[in-house]
Protein backbone atom coordinates (compact mmCIF):
# COMPACT_ATOMS: atom_id res chain seq x y z
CA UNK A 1 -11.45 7.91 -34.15
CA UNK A 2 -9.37 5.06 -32.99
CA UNK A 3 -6.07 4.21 -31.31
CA UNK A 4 -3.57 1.58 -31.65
CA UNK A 5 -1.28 0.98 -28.99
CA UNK A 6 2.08 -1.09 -29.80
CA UNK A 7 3.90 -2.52 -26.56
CA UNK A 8 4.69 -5.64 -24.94
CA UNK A 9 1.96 -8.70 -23.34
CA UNK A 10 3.69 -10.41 -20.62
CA UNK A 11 2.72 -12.25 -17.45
CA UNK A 12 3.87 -10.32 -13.89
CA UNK A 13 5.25 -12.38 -11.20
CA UNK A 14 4.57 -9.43 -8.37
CA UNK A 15 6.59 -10.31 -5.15
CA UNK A 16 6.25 -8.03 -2.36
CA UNK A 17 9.09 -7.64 0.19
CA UNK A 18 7.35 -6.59 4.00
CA UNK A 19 10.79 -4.70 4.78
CA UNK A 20 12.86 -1.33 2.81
CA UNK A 21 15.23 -2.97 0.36
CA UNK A 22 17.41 -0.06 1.78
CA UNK A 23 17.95 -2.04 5.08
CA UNK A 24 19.49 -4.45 3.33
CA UNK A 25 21.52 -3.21 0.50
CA UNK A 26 25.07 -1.59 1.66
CA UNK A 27 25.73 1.28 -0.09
CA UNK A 28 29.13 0.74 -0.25
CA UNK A 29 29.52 -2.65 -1.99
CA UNK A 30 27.07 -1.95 -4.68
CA UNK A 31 29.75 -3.30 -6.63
CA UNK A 32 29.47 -6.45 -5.41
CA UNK A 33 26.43 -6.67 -4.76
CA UNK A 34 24.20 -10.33 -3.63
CA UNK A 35 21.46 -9.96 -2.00
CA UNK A 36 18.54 -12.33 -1.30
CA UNK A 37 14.60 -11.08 -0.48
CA UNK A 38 12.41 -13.15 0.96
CA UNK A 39 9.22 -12.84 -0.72
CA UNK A 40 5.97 -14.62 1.11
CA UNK A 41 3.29 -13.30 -1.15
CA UNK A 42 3.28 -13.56 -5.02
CA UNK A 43 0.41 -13.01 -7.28
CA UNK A 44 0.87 -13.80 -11.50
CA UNK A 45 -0.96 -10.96 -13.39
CA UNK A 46 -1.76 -10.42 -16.34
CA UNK A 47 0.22 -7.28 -17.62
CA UNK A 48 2.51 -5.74 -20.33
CA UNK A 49 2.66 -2.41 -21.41
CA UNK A 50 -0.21 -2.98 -24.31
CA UNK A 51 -2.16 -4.75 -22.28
CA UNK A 52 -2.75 -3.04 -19.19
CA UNK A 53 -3.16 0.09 -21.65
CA UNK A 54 -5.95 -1.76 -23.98
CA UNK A 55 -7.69 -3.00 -20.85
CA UNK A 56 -7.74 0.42 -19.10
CA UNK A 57 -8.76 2.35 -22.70
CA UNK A 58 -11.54 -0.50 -22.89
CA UNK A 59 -12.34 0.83 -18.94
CA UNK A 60 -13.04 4.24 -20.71
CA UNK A 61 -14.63 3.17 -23.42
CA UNK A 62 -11.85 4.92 -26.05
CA UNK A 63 -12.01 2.80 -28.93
CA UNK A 64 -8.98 0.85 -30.08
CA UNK A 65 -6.63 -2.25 -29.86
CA UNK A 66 -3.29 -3.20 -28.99
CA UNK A 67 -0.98 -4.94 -31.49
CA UNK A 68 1.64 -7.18 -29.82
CA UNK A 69 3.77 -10.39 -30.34
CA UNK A 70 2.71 -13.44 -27.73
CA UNK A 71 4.26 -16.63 -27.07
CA UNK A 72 3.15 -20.25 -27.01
CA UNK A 73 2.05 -20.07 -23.12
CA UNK A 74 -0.23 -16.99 -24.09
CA UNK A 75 -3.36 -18.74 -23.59
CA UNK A 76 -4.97 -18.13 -20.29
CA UNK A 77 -4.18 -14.26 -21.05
CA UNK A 78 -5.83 -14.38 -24.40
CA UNK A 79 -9.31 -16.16 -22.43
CA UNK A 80 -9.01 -13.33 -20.18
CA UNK A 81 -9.06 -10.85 -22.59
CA UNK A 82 -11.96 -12.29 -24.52
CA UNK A 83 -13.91 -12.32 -21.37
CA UNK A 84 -13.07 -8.48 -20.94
CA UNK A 85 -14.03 -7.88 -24.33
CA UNK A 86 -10.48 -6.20 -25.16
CA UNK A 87 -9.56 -6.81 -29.04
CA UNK A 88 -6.31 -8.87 -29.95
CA UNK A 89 -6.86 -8.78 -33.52
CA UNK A 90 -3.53 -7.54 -34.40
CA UNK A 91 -1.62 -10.30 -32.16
CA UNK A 92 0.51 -12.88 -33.39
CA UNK A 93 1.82 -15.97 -31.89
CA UNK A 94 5.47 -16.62 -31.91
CA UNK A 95 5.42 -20.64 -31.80
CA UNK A 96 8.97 -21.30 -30.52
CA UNK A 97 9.06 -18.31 -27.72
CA UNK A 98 7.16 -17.35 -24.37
CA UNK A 99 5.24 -14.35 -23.78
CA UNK A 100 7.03 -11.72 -21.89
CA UNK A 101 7.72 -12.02 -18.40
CA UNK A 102 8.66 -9.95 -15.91
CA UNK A 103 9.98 -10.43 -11.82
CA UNK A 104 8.46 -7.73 -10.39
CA UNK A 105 9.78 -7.12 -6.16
CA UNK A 106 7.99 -4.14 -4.10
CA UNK A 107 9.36 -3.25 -1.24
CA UNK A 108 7.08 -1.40 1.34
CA UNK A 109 8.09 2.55 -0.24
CA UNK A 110 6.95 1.40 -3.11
CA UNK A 111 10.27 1.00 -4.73
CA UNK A 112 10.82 -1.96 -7.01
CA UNK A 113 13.32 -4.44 -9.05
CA UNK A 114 12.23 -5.56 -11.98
CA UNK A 115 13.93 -8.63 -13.94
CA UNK A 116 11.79 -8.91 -17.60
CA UNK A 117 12.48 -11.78 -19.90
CA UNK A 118 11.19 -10.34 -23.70
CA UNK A 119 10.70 -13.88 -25.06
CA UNK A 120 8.24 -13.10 -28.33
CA UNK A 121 8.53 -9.58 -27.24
CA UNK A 122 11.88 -9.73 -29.17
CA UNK A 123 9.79 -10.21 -32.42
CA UNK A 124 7.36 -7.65 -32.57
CA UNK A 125 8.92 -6.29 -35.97
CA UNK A 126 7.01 -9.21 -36.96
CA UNK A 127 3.77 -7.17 -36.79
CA UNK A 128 3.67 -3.97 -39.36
CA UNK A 129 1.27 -1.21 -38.20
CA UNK A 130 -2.32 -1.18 -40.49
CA UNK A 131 -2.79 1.99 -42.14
CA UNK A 132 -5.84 1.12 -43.36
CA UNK A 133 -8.10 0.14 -40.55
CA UNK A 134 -9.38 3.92 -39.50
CA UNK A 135 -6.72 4.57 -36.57
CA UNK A 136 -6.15 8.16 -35.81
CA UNK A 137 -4.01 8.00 -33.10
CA UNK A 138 -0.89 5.59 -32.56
CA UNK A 139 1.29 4.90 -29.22
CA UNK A 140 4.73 3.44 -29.57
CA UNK A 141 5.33 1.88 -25.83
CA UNK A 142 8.10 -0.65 -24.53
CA UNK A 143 8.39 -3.21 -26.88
CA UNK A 144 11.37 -4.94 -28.91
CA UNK A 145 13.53 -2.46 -30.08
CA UNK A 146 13.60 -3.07 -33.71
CA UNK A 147 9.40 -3.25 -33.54
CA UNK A 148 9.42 0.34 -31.76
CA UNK A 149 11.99 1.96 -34.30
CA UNK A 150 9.90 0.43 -37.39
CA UNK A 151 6.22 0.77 -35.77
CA UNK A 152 7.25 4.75 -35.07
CA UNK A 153 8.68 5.15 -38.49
CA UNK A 154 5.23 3.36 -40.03
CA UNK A 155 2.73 5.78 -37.62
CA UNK A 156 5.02 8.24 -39.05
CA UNK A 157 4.71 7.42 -42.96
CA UNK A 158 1.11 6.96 -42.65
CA UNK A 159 0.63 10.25 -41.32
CA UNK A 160 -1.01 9.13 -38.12
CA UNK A 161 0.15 11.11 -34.78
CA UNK A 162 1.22 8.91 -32.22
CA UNK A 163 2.53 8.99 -28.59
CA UNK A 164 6.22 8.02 -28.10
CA UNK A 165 6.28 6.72 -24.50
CA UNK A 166 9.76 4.69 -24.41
CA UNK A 167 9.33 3.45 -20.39
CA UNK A 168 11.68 0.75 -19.64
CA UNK A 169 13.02 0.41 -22.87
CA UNK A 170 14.39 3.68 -22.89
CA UNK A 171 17.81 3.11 -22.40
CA UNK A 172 18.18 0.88 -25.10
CA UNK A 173 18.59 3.70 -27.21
CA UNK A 174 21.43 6.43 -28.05
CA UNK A 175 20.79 10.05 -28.50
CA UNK A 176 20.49 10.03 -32.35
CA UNK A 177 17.75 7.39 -32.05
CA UNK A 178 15.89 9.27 -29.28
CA UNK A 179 16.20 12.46 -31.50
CA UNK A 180 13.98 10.48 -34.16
CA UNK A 181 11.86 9.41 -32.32
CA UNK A 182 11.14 12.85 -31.33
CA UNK A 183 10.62 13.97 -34.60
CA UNK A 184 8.56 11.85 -35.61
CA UNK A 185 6.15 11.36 -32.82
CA UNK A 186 3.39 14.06 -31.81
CA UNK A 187 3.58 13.66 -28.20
CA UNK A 188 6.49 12.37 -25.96
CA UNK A 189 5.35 10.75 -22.54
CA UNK A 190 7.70 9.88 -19.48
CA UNK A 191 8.26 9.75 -16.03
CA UNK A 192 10.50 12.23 -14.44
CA UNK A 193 13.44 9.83 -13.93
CA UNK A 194 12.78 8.77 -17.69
CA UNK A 195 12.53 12.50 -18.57
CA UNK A 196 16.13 13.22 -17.25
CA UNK A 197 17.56 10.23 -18.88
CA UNK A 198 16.05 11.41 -22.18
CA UNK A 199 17.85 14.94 -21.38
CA UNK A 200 20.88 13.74 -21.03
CA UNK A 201 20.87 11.21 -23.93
CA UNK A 202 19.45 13.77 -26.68
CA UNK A 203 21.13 17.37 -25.07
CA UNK A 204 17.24 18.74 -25.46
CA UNK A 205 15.26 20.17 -21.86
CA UNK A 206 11.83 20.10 -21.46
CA UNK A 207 11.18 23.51 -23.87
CA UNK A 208 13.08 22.11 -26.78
CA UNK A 209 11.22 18.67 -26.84
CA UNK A 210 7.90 20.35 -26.21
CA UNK A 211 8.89 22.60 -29.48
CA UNK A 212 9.12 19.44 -31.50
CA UNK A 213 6.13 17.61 -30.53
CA UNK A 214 2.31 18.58 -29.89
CA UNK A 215 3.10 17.81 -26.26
CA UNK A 216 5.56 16.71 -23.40
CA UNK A 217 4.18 14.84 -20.67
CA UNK A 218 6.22 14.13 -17.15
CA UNK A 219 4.43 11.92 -14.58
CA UNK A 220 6.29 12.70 -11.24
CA UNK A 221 3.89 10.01 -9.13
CA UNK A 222 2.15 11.55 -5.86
CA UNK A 223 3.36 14.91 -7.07
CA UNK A 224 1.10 14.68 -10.38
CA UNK A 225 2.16 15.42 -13.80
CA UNK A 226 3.14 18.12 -15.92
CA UNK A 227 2.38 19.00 -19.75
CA UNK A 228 4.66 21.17 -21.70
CA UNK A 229 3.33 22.44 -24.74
CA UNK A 230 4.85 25.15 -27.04
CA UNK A 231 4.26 28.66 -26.50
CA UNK A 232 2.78 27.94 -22.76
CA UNK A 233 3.50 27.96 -19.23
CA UNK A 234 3.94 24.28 -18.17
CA UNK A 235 0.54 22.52 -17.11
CA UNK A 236 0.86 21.17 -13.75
CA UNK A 237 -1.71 18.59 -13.45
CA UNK A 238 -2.81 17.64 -9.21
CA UNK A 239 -2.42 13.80 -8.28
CA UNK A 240 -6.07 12.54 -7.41
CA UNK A 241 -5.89 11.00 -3.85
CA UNK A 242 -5.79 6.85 -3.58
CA UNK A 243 -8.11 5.60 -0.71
CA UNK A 244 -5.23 3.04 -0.18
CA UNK A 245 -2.11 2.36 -1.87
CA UNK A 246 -1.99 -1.23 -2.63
CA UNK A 247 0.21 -1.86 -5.44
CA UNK A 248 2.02 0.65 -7.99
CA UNK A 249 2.40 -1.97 -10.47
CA UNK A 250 0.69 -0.55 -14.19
CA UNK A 251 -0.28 3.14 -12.75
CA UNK A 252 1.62 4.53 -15.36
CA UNK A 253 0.22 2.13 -18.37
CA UNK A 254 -3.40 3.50 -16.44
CA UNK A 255 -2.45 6.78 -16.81
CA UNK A 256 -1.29 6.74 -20.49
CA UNK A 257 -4.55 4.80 -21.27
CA UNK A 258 -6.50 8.21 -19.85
CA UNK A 259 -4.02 10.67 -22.11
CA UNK A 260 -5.34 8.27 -25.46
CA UNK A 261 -8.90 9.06 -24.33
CA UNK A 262 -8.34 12.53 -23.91
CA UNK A 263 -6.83 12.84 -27.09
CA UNK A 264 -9.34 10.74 -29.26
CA UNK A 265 -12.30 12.96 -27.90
CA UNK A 266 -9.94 16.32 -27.88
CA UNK A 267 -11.02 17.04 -24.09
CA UNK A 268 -8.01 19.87 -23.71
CA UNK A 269 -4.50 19.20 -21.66
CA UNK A 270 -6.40 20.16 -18.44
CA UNK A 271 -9.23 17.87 -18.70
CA UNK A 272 -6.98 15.34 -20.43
CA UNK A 273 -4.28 15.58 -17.82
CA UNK A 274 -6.84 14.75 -14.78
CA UNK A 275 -8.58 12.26 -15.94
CA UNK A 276 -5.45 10.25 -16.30
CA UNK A 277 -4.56 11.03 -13.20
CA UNK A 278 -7.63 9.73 -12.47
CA UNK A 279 -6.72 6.51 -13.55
CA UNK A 280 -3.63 5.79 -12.21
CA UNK A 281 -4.79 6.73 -8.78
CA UNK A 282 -7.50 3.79 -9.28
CA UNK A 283 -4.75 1.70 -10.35
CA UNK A 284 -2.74 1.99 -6.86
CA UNK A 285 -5.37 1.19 -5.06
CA UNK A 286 -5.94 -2.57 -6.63
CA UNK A 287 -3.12 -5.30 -6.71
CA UNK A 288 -2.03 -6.50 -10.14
CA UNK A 289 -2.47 -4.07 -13.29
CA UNK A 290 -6.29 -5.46 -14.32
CA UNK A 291 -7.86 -5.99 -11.70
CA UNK A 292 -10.27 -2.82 -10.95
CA UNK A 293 -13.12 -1.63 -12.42
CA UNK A 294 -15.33 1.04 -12.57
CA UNK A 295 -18.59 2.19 -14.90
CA UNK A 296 -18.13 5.45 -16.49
CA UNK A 297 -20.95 7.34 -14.06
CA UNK A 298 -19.10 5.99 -11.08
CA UNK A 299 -16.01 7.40 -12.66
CA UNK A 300 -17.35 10.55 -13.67
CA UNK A 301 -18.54 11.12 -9.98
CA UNK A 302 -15.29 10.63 -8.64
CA UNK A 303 -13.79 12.90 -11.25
CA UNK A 304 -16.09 15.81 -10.06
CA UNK A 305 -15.35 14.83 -6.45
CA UNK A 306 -11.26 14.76 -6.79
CA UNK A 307 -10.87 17.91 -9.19
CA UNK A 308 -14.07 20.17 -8.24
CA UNK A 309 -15.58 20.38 -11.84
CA UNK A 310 -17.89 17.96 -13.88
CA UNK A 311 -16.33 15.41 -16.72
């Protein structure tokens, strides 16, 4: 059993802003807004949705690969991930464009603004899911719009279940197009601000999406997560607790990397659930979105220390 997770490769300029953006933004002339942050530190990550998700599955050791569209500057990313040993067989190189790149500003609550260019992003209908390399399990995650329509619709035709996590580029889609995507995925993950967007847009709650799918999951940060499934009380899943919180960056691309592994060695939605808690609480506590490690003993021993029971 393997996974293949679609989604964006970019390169994160992460700022971070020693003040509360909300000492400095007026809330009444958000209209006319122009504002100015200085920023002393900034670090350039790797990242990208598929990315930090193929480097934390390699983490686990759930097999699989990412499949993503890169631009011409893409190479000290692509030496990085051959010295990880994380696959990019299923890249390709978009000659005229850059890799993705996103403007990342944290304030000190955590809160951030975000400016992403796509660049090659914007092609990744280029790249037409294999359904005939032995992948049991698909994730359709921020990527160019017309890629995620056509990869879900190809998971979808090949009969593979996949994971429709939408993330940022959520709103670039109505209600009708959310309401596909729905049917045809197996499990729906969001945050809980993404969650209520996605109510809104498609007139479905919690119960009604988690009738359609295998599996709703809403990540609600320090407060844990929750897992609706048909026909059950929700799941709420505990937060594990971060020695220090460093950098929220990815935590959610950590976490989603711990549902795949779940789900590739069917652990259960309790088991599943923790462990990727598990590993977006590792996340916070390192800056950028690959830069902590961990051997599967040490991370089974932390496991049994945060939740009480053995991995």
């Amino acid at each position: 059993m393997k996974a293949l997770v679609c989604g964006s490769m970019a390169y994160d300029n992460i700022m971070v802003f020693p003040d509360k953006f909300g000492n400095h933004i007026l809330p009444d002339k958000v209209h006319m807004l122009n504002v100015s942050f200085l920023v002393p530190e900034l670090r350039r990550e790797f990242g990208g949705c598929a990315g930090n998700i193929a480097y934390n599955m390699h983490l686990l050791g759930a097999p699989g690969a990412a499949m993503a569209t890169v631009g011409q500057d893409f190479g000290p990313y692509a030496e990085w991930m051959d010295k990880q040993g994380v696959s990019r067989e299923y890249f390709s190189e978009i000659a005229d464009a850059f890799t993705g790149q996103a403007y990342i500003t944290t304030d000190l609550d955590a809160n951030q603004i975000t400016a992403f260019h796509p660049g090659a992003m914007g092609e990744s209908h280029r790249n037409t899911v294999p359904t005939d390399d032995g992948f049991t399990l698909g994730m359709v995650s921020p990527d160019g719009r017309d890629g995620m329509i056509q990869h879900a619709e190809q998971f979808a035709g090949a009969g593979i279940p996949f994971v429709f996590d939408p993330g940022q580029g959520l709103p670039m889609f109505s209600g009708d197009e959310l309401r596909k995507f729905i049917d045809e995925c197996s499990y729906v993950t969001v945050n809980d601000y993404e969650c209520e967007l996605i109510k809104e847009r498609t007139g479905w709650d919690e119960t009604q999406i988690a009738e359609q799918t295998r599996a709703l999951i809403v990540t609600r940060g320090g407060n844990g997560s929750t897992i609706y499934v048909e026909g059950q009380q929700p799941l709420e899943i505990p937060s594990a607790k971060p020695a220090q919180l460093a950098d929220p960056t990815g935590c959610g691309d950590a976490y989603r990397a711990g549902l795949i592994y779940g789900l590739l060695n069917e652990l259960g939605w309790e088991k599943t659930g923790r462990i990727a808690s598990l590993m977006g609480c590792i996340k916070i506590e390192h800056q950028g979105t690959q830069n902590h490690s961990f051997t599967m003993a040490e991370f089974a021993e932390r496991y049994e220390r945060e939740f009480g029971s053995a991995l």
